[in-house]
C-alpha atoms as a PDB file:
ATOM      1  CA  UNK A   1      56.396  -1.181 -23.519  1.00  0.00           C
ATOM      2  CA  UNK A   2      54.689   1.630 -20.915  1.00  0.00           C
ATOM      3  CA  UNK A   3      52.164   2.485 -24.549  1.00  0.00           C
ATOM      4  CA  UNK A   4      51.002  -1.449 -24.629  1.00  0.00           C
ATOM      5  CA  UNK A   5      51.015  -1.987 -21.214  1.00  0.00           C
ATOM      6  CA  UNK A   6      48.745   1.591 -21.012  1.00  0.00           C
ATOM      7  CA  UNK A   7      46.746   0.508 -24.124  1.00  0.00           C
ATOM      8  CA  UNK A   8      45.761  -3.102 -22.303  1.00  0.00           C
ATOM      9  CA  UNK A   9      44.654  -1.356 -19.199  1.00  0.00           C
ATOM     10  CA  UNK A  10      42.272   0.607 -21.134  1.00  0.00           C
ATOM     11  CA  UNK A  11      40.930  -2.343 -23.164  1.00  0.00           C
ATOM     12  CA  UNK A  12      40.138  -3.962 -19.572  1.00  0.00           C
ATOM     13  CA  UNK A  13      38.828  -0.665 -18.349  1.00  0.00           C
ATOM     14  CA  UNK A  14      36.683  -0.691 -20.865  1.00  0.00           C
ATOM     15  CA  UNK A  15      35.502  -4.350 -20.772  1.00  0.00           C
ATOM     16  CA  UNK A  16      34.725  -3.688 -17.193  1.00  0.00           C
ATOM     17  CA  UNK A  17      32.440  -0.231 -17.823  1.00  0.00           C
ATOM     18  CA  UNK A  18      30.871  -2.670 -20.771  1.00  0.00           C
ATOM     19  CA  UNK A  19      30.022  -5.336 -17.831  1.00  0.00           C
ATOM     20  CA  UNK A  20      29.296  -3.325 -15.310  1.00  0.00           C
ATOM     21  CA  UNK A  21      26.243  -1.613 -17.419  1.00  0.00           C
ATOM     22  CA  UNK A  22      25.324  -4.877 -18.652  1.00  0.00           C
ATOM     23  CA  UNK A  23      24.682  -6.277 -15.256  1.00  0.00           C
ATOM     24  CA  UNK A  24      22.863  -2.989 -14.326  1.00  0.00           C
ATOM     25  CA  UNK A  25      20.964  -2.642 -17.457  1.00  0.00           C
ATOM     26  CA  UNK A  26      20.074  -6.379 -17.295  1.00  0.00           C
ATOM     27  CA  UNK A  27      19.053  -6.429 -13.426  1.00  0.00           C
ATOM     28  CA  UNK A  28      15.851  -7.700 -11.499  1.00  0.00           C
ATOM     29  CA  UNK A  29      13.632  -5.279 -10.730  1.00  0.00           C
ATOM     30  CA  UNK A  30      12.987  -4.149  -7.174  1.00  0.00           C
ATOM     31  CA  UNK A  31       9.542  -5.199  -5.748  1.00  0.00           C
ATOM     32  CA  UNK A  32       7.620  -1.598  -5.552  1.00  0.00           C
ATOM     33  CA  UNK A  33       8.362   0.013  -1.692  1.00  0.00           C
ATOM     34  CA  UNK A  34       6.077  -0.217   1.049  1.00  0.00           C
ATOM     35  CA  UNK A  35       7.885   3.490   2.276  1.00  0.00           C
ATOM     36  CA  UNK A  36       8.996   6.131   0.077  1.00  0.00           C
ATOM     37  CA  UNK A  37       7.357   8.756  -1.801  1.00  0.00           C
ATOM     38  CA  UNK A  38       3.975   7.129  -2.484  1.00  0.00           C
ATOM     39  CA  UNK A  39       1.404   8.289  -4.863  1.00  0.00           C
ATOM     40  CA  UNK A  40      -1.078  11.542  -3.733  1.00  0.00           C
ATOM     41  CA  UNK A  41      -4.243  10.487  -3.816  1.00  0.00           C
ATOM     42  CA  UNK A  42      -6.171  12.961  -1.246  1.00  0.00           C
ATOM     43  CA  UNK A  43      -6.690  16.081  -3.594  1.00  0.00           C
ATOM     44  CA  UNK A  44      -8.380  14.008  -6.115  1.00  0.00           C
ATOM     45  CA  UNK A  45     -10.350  11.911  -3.704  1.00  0.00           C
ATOM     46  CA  UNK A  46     -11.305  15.360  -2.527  1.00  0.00           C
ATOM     47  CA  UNK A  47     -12.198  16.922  -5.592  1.00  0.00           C
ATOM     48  CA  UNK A  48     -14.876  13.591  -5.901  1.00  0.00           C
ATOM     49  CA  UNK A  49     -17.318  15.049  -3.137  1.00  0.00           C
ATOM     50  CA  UNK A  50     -17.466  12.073  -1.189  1.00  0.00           C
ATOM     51  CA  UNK A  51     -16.645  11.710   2.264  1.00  0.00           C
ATOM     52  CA  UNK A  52     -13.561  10.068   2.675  1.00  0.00           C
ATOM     53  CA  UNK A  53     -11.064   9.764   5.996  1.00  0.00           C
ATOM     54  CA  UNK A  54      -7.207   9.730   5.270  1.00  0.00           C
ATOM     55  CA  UNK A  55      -4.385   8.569   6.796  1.00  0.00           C
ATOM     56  CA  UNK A  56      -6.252   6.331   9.163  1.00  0.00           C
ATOM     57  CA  UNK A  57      -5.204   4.391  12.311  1.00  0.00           C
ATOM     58  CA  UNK A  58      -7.494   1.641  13.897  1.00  0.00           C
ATOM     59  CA  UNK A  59      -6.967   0.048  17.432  1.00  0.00           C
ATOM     60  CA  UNK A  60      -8.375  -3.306  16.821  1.00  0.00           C
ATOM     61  CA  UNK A  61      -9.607  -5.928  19.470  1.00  0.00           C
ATOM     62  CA  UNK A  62      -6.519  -7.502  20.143  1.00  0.00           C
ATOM     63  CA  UNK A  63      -4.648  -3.914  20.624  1.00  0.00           C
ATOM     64  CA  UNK A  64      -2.942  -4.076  17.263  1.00  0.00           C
ATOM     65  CA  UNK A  65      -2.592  -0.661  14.996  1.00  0.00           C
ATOM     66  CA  UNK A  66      -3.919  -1.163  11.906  1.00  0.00           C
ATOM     67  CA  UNK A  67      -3.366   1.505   9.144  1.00  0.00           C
ATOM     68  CA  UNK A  68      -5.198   2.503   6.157  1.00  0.00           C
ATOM     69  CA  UNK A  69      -4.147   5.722   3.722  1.00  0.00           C
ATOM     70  CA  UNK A  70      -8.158   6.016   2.666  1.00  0.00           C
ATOM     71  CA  UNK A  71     -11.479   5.406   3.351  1.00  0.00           C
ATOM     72  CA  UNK A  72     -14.377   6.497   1.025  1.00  0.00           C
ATOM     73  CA  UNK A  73     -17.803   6.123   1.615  1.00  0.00           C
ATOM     74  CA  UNK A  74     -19.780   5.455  -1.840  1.00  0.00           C
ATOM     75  CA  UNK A  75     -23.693   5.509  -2.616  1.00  0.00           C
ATOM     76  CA  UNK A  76     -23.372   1.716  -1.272  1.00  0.00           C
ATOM     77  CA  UNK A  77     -20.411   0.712  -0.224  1.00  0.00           C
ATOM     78  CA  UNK A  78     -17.250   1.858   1.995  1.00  0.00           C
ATOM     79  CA  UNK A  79     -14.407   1.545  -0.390  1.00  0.00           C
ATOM     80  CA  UNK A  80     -10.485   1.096   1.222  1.00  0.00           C
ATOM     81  CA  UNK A  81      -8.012   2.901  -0.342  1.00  0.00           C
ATOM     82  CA  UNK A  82      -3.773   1.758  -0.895  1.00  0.00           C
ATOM     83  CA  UNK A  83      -1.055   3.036  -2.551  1.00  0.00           C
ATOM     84  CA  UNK A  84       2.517   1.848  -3.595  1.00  0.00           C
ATOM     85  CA  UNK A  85       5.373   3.881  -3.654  1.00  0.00           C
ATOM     86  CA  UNK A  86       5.758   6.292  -6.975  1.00  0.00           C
ATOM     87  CA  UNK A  87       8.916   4.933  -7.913  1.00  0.00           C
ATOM     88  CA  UNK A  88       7.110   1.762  -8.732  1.00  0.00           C
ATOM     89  CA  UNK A  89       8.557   0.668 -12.479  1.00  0.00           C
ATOM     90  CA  UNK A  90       7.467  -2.455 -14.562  1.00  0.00           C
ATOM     91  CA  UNK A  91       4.833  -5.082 -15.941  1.00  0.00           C
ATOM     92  CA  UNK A  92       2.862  -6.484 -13.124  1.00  0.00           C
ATOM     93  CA  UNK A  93       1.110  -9.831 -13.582  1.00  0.00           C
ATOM     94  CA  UNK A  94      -1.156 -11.458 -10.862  1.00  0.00           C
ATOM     95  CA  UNK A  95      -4.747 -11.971  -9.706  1.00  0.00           C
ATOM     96  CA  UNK A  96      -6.561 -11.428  -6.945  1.00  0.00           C
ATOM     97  CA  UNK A  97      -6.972 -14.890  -5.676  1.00  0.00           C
ATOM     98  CA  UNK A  98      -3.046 -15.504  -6.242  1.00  0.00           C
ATOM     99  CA  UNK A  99      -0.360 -15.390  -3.086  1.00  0.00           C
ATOM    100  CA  UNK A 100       2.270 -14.047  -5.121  1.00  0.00           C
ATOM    101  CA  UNK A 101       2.643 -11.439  -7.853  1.00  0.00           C
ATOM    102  CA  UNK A 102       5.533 -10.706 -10.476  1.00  0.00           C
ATOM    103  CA  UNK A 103       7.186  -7.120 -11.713  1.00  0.00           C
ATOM    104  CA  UNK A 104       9.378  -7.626 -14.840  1.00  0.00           C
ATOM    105  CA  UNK A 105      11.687  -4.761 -16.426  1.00  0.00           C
ATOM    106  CA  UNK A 106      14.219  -5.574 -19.332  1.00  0.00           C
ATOM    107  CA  UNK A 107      13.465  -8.727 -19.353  1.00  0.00           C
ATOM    108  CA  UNK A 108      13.996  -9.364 -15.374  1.00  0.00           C
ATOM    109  CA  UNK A 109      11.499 -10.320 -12.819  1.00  0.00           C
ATOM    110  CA  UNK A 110      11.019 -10.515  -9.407  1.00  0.00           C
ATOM    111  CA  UNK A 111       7.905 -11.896  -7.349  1.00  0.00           C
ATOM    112  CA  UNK A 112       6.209  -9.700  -4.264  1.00  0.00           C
ATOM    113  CA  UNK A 113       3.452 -10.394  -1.926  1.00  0.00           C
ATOM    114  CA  UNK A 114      -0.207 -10.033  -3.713  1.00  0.00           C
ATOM    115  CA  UNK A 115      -1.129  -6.199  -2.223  1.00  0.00           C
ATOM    116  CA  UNK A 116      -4.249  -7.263  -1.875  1.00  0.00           C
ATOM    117  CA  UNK A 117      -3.715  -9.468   0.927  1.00  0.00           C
ATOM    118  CA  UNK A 118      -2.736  -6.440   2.513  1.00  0.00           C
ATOM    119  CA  UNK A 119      -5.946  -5.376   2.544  1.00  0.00           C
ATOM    120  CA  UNK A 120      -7.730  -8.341   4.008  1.00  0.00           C
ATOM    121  CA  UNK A 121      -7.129  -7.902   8.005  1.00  0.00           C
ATOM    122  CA  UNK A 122      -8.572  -3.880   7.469  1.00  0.00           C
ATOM    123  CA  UNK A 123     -11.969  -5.792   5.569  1.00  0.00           C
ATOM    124  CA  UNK A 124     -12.410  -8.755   7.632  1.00  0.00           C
ATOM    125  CA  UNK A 125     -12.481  -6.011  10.413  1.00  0.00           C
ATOM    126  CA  UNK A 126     -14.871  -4.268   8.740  1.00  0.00           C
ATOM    127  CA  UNK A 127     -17.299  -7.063   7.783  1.00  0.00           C
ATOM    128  CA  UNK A 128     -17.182  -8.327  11.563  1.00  0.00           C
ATOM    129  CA  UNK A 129     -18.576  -5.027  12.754  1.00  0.00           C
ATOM    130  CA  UNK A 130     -20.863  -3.826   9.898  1.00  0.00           C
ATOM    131  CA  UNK A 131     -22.044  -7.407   8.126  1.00  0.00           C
ATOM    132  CA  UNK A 132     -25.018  -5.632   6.047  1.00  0.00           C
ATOM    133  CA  UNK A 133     -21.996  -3.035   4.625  1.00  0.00           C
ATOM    134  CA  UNK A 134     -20.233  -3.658   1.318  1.00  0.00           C
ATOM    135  CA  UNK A 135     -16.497  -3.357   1.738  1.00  0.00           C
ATOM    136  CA  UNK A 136     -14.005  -2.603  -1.476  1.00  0.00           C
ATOM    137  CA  UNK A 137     -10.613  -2.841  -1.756  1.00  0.00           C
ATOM    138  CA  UNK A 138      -8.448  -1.106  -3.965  1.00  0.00           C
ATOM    139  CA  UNK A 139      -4.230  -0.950  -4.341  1.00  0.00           C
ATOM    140  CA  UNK A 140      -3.810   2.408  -6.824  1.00  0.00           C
ATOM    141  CA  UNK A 141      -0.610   1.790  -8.727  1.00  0.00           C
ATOM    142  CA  UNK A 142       1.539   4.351 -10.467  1.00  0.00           C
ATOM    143  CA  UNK A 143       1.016   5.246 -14.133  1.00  0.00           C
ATOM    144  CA  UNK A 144       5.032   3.880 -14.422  1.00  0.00           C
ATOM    145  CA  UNK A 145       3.435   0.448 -13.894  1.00  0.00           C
ATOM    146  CA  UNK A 146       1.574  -1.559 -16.686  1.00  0.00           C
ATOM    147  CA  UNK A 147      -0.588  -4.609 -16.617  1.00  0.00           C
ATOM    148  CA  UNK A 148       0.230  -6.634 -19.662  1.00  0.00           C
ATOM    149  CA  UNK A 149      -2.429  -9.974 -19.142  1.00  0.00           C
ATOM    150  CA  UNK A 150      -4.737  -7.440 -17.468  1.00  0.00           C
ATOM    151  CA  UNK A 151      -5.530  -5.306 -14.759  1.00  0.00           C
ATOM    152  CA  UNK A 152      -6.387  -7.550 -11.352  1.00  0.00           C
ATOM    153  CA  UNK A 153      -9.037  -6.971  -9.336  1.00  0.00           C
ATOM    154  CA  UNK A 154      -8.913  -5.106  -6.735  1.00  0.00           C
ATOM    155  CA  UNK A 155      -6.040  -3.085  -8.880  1.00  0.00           C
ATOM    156  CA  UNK A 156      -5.640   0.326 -10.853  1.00  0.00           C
ATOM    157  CA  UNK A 157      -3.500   2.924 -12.051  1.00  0.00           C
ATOM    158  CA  UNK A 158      -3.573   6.274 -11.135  1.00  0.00           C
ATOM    159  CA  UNK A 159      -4.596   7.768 -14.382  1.00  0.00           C
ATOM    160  CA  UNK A 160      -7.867   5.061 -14.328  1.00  0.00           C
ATOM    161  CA  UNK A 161      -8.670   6.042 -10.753  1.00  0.00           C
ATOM    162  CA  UNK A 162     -11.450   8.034 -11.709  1.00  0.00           C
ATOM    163  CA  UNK A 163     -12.909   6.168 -14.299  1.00  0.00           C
ATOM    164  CA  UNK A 164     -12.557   2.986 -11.854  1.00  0.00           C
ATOM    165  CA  UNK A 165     -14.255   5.441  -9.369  1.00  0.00           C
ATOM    166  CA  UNK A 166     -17.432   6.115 -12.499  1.00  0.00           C
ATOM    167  CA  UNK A 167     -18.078   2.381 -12.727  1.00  0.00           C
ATOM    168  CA  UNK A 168     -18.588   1.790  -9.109  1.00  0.00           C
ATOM    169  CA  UNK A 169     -20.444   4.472  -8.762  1.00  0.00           C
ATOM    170  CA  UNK A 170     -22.539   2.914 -11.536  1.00  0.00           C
ATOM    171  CA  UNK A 171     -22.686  -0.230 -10.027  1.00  0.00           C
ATOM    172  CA  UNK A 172     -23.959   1.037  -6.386  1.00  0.00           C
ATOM    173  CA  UNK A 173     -26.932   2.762  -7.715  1.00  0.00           C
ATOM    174  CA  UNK A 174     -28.804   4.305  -5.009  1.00  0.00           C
ATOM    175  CA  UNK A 175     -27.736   4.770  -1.595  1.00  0.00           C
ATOM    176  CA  UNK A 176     -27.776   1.836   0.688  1.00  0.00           C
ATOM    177  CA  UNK A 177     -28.976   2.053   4.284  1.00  0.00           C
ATOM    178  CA  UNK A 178     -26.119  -0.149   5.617  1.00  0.00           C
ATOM    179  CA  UNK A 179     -23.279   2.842   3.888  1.00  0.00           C
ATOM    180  CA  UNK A 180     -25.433   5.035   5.705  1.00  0.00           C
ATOM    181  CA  UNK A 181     -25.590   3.691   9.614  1.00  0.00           C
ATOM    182  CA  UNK A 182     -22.295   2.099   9.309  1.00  0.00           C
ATOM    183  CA  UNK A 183     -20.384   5.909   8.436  1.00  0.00           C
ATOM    184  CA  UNK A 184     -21.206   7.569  11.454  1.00  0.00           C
ATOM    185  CA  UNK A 185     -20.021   4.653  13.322  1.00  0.00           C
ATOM    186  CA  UNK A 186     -16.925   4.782  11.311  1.00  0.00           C
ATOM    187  CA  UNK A 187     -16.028   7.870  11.705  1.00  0.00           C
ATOM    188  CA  UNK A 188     -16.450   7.842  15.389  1.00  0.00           C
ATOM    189  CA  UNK A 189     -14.470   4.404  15.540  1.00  0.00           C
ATOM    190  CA  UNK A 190     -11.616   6.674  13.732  1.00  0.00           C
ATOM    191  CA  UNK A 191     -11.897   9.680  15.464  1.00  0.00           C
ATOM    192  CA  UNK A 192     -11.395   7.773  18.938  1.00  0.00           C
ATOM    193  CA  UNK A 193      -9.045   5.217  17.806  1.00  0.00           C
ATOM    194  CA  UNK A 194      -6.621   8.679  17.193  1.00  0.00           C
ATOM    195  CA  UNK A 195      -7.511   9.999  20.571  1.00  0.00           C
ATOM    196  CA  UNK A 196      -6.497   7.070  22.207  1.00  0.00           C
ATOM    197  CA  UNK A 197      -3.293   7.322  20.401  1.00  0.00           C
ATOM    198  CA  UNK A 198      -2.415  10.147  20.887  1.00  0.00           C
ATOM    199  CA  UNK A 199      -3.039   9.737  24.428  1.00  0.00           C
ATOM    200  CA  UNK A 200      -0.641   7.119  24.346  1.00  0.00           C
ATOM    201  CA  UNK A 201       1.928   8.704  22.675  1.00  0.00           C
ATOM    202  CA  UNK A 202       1.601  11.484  24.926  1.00  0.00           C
ATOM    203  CA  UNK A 203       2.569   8.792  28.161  1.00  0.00           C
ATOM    204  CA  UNK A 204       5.398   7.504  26.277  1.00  0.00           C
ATOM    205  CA  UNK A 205       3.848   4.019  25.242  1.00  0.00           C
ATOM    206  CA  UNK A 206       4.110   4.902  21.514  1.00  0.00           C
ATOM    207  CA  UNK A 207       7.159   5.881  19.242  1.00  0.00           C
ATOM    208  CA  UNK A 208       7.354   8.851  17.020  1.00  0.00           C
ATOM    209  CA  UNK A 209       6.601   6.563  14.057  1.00  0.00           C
ATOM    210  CA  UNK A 210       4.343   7.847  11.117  1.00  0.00           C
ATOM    211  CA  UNK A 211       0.734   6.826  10.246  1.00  0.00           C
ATOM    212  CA  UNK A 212       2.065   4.193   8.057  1.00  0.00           C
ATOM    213  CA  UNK A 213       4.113   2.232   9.343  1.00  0.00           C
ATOM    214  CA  UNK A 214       1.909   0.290  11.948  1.00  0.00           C
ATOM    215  CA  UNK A 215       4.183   0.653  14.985  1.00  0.00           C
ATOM    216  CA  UNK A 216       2.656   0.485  18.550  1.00  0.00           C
ATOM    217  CA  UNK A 217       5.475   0.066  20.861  1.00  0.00           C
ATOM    218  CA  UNK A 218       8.718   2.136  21.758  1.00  0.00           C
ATOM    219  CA  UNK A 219      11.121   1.533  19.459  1.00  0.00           C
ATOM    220  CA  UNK A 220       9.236   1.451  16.400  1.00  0.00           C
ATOM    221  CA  UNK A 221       7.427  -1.634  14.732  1.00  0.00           C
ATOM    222  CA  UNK A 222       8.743  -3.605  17.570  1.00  0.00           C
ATOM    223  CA  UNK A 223       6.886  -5.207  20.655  1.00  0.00           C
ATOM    224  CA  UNK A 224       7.883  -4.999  23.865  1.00  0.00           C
ATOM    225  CA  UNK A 225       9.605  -8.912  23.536  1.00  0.00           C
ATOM    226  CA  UNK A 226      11.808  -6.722  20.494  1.00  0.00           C
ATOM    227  CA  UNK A 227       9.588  -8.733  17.902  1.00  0.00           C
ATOM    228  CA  UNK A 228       8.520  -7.045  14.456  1.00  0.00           C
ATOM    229  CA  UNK A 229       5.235  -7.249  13.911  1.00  0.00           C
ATOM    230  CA  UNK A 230       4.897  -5.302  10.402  1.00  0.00           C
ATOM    231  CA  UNK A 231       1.923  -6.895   7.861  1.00  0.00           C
ATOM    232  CA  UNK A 232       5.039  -7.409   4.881  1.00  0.00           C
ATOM    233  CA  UNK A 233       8.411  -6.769   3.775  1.00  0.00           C
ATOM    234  CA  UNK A 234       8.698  -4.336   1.348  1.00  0.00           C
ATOM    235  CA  UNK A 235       6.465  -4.251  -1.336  1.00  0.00           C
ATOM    236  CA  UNK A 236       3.703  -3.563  -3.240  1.00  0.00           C
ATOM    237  CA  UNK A 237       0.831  -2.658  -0.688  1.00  0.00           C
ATOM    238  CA  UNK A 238      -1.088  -0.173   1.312  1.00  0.00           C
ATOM    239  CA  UNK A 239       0.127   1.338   4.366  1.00  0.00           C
ATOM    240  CA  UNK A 240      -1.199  -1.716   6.598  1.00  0.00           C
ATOM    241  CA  UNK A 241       0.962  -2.812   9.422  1.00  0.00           C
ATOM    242  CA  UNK A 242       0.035  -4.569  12.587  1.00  0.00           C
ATOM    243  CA  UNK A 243       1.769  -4.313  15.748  1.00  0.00           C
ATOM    244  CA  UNK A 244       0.570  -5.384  19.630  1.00  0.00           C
ATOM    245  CA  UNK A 245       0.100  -2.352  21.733  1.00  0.00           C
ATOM    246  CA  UNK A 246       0.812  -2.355  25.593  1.00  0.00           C
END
């Protein structure tokens, strides 16, 4: 009796380990993280001998923090620079124009905000202040991700950043006047935006939050009513955040 009852508990043990890996094998995939261990970009946009600013926070007109990981400065045109997180894994399908995207893995799928979008409060900005200047956008995937119906605009992979970065180049041609009166003005619009910053971190105003994350009030990514005021969920997308200052 104890060697049947012994040998059915094992059959069900093993039914459940069979299930169990099923399930896991068979699940959706995560949409790719807005935090983590994100994809290093700086020594290679170094190594292209272009200017370029990194890990950039903007106070905009309505005293929100907006955040950018790069900013390059082409022959003609000022191109801004995402990432998503490395540990990123799938087929992505989308297009630029389209709200939602969609990351499948053994045979799963799950949708996530269009990146891109991400993008759009950073290059409206932009355009505003500099009209004659030719913004880009660009969300620089992981080499773990693949683009089955094509790569979107506005979209790479790591291993095409450069090549991506050849045909621009080709594109702009000579340097425009606009690329070259707007950078200055860039620059400077960066370099103050972190003084005043810092200046309020220093007076307590700000949290100890990092570049990315967008947050402008104690506490983190919260406001001073306890509202969040992050650009997205987690997902695929830049390190673009919003938050009202004080």
């Amino acid at each position: 009796m104890h060697a049947t009852g012994l040998s059915q508990l094992l059959v069900y043990g093993a039914f459940i380990v069979m299930g169990v890996a099923i399930l896991y094998a068979f699940r959706a995939p995560p949409p790719p993280k807005i935090k983590g261990e994100r994809i290093t970009l700086r020594s290679t946009l170094d190594n292209c001998n272009h200017p370029c600013l990194h890990d950039v926070r903007i106070v905009d007109k309505q005293g929100r923090i907006v955040c950018i990981e790069h900013i390059m400065r082409l022959p003609a045109s000022v191109v801004l620079i995402g990432t998503v997180a490395a540990s990123a894994v799938g087929e992505v399908t989308g297009m630029e124009s389209i709200p939602k995207w969609k990351i499948t893995r053994r045979g799963s799928s799950t949708t996530f905000v269009n990146p891109l979008l991400e993008l759009q409060p950073l290059n409206l900005a932009f355009k505003r202040r500099f009209p004659l200047l030719r913004v880009r956008g660009l969300i620089v995937f992981p080499d773990t991700i693949t683009f089955p119906e094509g790569t979107p605009k506005g979209a790479v992979r790591a291993c095409d950043f450069e090549r991506w970065l050849d045909d621009v180049m080709r594109m702009d041609g000579t340097v425009s006047s606009a690329t070259e009166q707007a950078w200055p003005a860039i620059t400077a619009m960066v370099a103050s935006a972190h003084a005043r910053l810092e200046q309020a971190r220093a007076r307590g105003l700000l949290g100890g939050a990092s570049a990315g994350d967008g947050s402008s009030a104690k506490g983190g990514a919260k406001n001073k009513h306890g509202k969040a005021h992050a650009a997205a969920a987690p997902r695929p997308s830049p390190r673009i955040a919003a938050a009202r200052g004080r």
